[in-house]
C-alpha atoms as a PDB file:
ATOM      1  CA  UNK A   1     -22.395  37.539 -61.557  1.00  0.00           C
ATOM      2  CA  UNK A   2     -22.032  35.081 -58.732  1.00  0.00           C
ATOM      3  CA  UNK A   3     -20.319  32.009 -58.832  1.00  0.00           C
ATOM      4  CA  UNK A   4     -22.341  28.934 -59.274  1.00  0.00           C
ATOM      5  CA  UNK A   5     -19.805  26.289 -57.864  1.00  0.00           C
ATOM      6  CA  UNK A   6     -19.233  28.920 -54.521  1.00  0.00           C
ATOM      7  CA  UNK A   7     -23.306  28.633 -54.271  1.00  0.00           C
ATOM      8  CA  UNK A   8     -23.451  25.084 -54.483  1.00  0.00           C
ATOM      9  CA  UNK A   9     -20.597  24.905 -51.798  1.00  0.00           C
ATOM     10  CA  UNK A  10     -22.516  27.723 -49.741  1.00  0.00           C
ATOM     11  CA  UNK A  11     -25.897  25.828 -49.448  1.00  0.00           C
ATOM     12  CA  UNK A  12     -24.294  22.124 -48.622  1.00  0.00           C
ATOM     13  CA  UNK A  13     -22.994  24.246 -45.772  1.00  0.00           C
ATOM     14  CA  UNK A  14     -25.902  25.754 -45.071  1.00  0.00           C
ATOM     15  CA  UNK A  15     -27.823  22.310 -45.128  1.00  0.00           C
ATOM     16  CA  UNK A  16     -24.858  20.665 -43.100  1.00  0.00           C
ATOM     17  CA  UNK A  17     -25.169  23.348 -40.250  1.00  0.00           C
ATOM     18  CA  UNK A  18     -29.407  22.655 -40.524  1.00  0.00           C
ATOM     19  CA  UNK A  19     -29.047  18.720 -40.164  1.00  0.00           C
ATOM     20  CA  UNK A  20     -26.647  18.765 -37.408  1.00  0.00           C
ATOM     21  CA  UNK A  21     -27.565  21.041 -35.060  1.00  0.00           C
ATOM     22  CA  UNK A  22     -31.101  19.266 -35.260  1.00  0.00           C
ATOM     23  CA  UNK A  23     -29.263  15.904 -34.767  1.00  0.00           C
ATOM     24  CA  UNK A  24     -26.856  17.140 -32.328  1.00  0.00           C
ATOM     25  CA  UNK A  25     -28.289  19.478 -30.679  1.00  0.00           C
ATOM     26  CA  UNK A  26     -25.118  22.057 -31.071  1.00  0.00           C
ATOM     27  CA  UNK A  27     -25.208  25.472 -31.943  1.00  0.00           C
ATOM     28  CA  UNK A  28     -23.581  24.227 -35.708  1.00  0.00           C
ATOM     29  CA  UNK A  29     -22.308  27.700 -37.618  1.00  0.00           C
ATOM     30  CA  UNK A  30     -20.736  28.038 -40.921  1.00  0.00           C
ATOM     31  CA  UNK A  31     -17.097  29.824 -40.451  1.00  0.00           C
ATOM     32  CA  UNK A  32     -15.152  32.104 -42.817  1.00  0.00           C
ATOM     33  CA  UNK A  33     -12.599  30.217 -40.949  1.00  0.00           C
ATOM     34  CA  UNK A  34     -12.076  32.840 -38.589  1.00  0.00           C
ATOM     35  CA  UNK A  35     -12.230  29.496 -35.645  1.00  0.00           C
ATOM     36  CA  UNK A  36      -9.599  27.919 -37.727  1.00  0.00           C
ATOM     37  CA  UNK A  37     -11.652  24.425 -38.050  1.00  0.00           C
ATOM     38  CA  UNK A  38     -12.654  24.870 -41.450  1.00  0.00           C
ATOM     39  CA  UNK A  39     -16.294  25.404 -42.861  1.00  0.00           C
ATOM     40  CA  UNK A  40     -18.373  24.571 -40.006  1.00  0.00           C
ATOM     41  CA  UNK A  41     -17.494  25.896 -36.438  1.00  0.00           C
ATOM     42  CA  UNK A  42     -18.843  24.546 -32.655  1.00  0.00           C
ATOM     43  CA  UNK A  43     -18.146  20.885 -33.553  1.00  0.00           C
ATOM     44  CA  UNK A  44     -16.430  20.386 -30.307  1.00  0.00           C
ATOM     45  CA  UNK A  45     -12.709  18.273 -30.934  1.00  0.00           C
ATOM     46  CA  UNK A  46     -13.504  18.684 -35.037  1.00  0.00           C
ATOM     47  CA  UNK A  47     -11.479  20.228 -37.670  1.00  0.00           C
ATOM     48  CA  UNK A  48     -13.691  19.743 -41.213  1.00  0.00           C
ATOM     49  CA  UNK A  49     -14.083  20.540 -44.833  1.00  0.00           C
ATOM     50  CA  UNK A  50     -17.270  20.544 -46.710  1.00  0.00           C
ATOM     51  CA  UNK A  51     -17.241  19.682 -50.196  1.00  0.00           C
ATOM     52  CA  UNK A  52     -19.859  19.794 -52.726  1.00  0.00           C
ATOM     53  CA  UNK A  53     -17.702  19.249 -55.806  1.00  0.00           C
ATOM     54  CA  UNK A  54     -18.216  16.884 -59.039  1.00  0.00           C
ATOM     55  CA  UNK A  55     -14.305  15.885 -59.124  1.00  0.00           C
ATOM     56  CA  UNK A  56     -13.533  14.720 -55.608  1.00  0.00           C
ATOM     57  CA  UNK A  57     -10.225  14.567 -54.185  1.00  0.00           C
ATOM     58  CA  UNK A  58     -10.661  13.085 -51.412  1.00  0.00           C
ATOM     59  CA  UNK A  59      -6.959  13.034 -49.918  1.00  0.00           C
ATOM     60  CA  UNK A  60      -5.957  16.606 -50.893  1.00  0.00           C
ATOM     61  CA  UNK A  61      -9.405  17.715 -48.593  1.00  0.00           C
ATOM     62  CA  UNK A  62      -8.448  15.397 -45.860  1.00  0.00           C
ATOM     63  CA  UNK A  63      -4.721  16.549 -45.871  1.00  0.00           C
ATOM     64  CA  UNK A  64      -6.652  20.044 -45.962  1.00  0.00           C
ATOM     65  CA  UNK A  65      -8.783  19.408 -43.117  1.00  0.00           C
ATOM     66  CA  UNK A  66      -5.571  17.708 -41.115  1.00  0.00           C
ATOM     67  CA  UNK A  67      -3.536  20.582 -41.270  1.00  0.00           C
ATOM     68  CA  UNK A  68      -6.587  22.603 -40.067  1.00  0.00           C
ATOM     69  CA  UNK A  69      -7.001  19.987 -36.760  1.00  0.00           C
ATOM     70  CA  UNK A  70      -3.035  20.855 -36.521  1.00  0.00           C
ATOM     71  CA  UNK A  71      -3.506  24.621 -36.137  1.00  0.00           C
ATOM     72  CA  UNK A  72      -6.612  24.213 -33.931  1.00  0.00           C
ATOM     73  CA  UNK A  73      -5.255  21.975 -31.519  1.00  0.00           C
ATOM     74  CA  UNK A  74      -8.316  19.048 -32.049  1.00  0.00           C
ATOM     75  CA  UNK A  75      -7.208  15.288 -32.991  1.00  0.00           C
ATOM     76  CA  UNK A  76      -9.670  14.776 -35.530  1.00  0.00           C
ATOM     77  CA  UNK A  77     -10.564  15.322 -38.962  1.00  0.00           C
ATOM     78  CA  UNK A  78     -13.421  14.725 -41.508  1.00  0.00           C
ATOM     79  CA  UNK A  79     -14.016  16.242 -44.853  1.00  0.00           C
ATOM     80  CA  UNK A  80     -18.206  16.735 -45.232  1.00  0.00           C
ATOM     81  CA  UNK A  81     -18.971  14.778 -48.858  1.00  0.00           C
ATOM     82  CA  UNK A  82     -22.145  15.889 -50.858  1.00  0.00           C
ATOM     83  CA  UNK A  83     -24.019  13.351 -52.211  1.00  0.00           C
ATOM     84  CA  UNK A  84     -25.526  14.082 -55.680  1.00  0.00           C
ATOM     85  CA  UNK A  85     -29.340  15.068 -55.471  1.00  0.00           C
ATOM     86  CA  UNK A  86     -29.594  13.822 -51.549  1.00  0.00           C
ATOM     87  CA  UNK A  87     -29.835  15.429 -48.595  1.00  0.00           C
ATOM     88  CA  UNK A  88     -27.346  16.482 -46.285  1.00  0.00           C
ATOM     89  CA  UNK A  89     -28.056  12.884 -44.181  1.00  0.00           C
ATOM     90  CA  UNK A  90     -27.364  10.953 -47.072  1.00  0.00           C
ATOM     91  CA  UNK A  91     -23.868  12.541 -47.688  1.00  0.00           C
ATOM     92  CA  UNK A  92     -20.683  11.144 -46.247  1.00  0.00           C
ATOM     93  CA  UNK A  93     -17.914  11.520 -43.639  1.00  0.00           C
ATOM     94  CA  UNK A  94     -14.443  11.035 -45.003  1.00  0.00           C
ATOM     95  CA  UNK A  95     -12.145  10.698 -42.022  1.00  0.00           C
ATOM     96  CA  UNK A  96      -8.195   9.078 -42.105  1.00  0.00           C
ATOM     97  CA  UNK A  97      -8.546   4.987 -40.820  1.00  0.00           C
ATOM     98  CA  UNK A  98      -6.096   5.724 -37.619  1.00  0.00           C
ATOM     99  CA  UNK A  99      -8.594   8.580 -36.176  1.00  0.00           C
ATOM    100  CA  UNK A 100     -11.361   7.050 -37.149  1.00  0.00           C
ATOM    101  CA  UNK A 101     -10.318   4.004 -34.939  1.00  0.00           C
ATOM    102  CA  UNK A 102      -8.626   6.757 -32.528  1.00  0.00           C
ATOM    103  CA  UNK A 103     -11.797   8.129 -31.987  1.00  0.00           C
ATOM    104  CA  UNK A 104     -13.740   4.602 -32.095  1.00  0.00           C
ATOM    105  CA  UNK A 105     -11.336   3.379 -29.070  1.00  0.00           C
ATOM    106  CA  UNK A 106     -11.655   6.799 -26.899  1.00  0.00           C
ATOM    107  CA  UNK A 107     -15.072   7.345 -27.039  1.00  0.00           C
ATOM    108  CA  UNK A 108     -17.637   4.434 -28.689  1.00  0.00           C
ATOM    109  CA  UNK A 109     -15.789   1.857 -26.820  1.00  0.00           C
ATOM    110  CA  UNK A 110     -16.125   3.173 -23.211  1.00  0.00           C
ATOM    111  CA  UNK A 111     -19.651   3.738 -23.543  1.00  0.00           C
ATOM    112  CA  UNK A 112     -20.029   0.123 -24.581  1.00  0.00           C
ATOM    113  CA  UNK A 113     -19.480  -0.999 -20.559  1.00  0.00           C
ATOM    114  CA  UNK A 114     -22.627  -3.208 -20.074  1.00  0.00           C
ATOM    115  CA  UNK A 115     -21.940  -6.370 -18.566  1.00  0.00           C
ATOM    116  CA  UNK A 116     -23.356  -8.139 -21.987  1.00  0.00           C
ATOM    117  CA  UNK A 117     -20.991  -5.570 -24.263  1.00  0.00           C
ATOM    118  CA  UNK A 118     -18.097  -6.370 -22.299  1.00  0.00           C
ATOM    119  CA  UNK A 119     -18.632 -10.505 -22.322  1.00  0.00           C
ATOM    120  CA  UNK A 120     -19.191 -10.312 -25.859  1.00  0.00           C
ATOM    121  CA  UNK A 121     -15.966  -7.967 -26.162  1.00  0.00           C
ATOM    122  CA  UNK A 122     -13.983 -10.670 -24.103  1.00  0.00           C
ATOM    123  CA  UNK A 123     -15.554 -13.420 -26.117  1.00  0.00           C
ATOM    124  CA  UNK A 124     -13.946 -11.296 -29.105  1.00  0.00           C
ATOM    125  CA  UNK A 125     -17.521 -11.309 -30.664  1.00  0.00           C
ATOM    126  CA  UNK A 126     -18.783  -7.781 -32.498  1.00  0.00           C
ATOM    127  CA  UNK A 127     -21.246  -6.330 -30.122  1.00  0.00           C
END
């Protein structure tokens, strides 16, 4: 008889790889962690977890997905968070505060270089 938490956990992957490679237009696959990122593989610079799970624990998945970015060499990691009865868009993206910013600094910020983003940046004004 199959497990009916490991099928729950199966199709939020299975919906996860669906919404992203239609949103980013990257050839999204689950993994048997064979890539050593975690559930979902060709997420370029991304370790992950994806958790469908009615007792979340948040920290022990990111510390999870952390040592995973360790062994695969890329600085960043998110845990994948199923929403109750919502789609995989409406779920959410756990990530630690200092790559979140990390990532925020590296690669939002430079493609902010307008002339109006950067005089409201210098104005220290949110954009």
């Amino acid at each position: 008889m199959p497990n009916p938490n490991k099928a729950k956990g199966s199709r939020w992957e299975r919906d996860l790889v669906l919404y992203l490679r239609e949103r980013l237009d990257l050839p999204v696959v689950r993994t048997s962690n064979e890539l050593g990122v975690g559930d979902l593989g060709n997420l370029p610079l991304l370790a992950n977890e994806a958790k469908n799970e009615a007792g979340m624990r948040v920290w022990a998945y990111l510390d999870q997905a952390a040592s995973q970015a360790v062994r695969a060499c890329v600085p960043f990691a998110v845990v994948w968070v199923k929403r109750r009865n919502a789609s995989a868009a409406r779920g959410a993206v756990a990530m630690q505060i200092d790559q979140f910013t990390e990532l925020y600094r590296d690669y939002v910020l430079p493609s902010l270089a307008c002339d109006r983003c950067a005089m409201v940046r210098a104005e220290g004004r949110n954009v």
